[in-house]
Protein backbone atom coordinates (compact mmCIF):
# COMPACT_ATOMS: atom_id res chain seq x y z
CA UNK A 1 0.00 0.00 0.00
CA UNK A 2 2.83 2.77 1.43
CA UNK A 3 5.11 1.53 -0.75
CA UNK A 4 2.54 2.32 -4.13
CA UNK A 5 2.07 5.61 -3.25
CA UNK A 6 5.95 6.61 -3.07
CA UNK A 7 6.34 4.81 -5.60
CA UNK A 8 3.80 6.65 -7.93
CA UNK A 9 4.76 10.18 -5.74
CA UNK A 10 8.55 9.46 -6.86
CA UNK A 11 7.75 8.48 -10.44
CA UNK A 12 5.89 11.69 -10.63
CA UNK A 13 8.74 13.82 -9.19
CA UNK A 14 11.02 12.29 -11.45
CA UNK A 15 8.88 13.31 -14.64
CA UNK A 16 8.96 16.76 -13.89
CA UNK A 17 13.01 16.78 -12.53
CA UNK A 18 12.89 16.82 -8.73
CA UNK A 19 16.41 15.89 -8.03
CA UNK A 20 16.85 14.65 -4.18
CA UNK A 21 20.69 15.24 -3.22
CA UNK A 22 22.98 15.53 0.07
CA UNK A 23 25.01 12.17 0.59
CA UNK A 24 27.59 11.65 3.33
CA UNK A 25 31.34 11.87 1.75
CA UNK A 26 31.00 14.65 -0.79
CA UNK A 27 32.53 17.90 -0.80
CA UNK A 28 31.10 20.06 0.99
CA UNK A 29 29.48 23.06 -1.39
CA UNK A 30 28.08 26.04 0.77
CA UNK A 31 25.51 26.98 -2.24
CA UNK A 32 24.06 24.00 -2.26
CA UNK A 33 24.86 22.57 1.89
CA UNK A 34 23.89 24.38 5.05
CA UNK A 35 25.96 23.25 8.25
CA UNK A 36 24.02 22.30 11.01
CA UNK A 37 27.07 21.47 12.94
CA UNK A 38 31.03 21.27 12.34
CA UNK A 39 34.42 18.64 13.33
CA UNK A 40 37.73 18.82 12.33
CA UNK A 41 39.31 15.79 11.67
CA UNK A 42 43.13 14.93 9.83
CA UNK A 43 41.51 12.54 7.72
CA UNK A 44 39.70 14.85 5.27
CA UNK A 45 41.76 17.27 3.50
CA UNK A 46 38.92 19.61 2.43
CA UNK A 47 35.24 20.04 3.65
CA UNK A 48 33.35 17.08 3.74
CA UNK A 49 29.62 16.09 4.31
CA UNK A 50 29.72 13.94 7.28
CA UNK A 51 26.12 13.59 7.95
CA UNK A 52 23.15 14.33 6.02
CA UNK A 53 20.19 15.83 8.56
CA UNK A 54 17.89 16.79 5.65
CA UNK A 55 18.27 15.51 1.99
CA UNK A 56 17.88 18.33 -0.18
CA UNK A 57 15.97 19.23 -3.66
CA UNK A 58 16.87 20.25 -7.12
CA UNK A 59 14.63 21.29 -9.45
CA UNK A 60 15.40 21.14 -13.23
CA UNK A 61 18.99 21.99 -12.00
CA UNK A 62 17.31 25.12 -9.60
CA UNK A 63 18.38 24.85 -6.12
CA UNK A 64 14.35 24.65 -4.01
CA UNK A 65 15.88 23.62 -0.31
CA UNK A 66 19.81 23.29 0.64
CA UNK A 67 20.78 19.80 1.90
CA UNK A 68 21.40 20.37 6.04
CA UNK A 69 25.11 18.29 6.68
CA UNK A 70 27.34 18.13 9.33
CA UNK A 71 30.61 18.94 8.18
CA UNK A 72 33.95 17.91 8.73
CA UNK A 73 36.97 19.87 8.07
CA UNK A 74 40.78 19.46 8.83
CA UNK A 75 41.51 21.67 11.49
């Protein structure tokens, strides 16, 4: 039943190009990412996604509603 409906809801979003994004281990891009909270680390050498609070939305390429990360940054 649940599973239908996103289904047919995500089928539909697709058609007209709503683009989900925010995954953990990408570079972190401040036009398209809000921080919700920050680490440093040695491991990364540039700003990372760490954590993905809120996927966020593309549509047809037009930023609608900034992913909200954590970020991690070497200190």
């Amino acid at each position: 039943g649940f599973k239908a409906v996103a289904d047919a809801v995500r089928a539909g979003a697709d058609k007209f190009g709503l683009e989900p994004f925010g995954t953990a281990g990408e570079p972190f891009d401040p036009a398209q990412h809000e921080a919700m909270t920050s680490e440093t680390s040695d491991e990364v050498s540039e700003p990372t996604v760490e954590v993905v609070y809120q996927i966020g939305y593309r549509l047809r390429g037009r930023l609608l509603r900034p992913a909200r990360v954590g970020v991690v940054d070497n200190g």
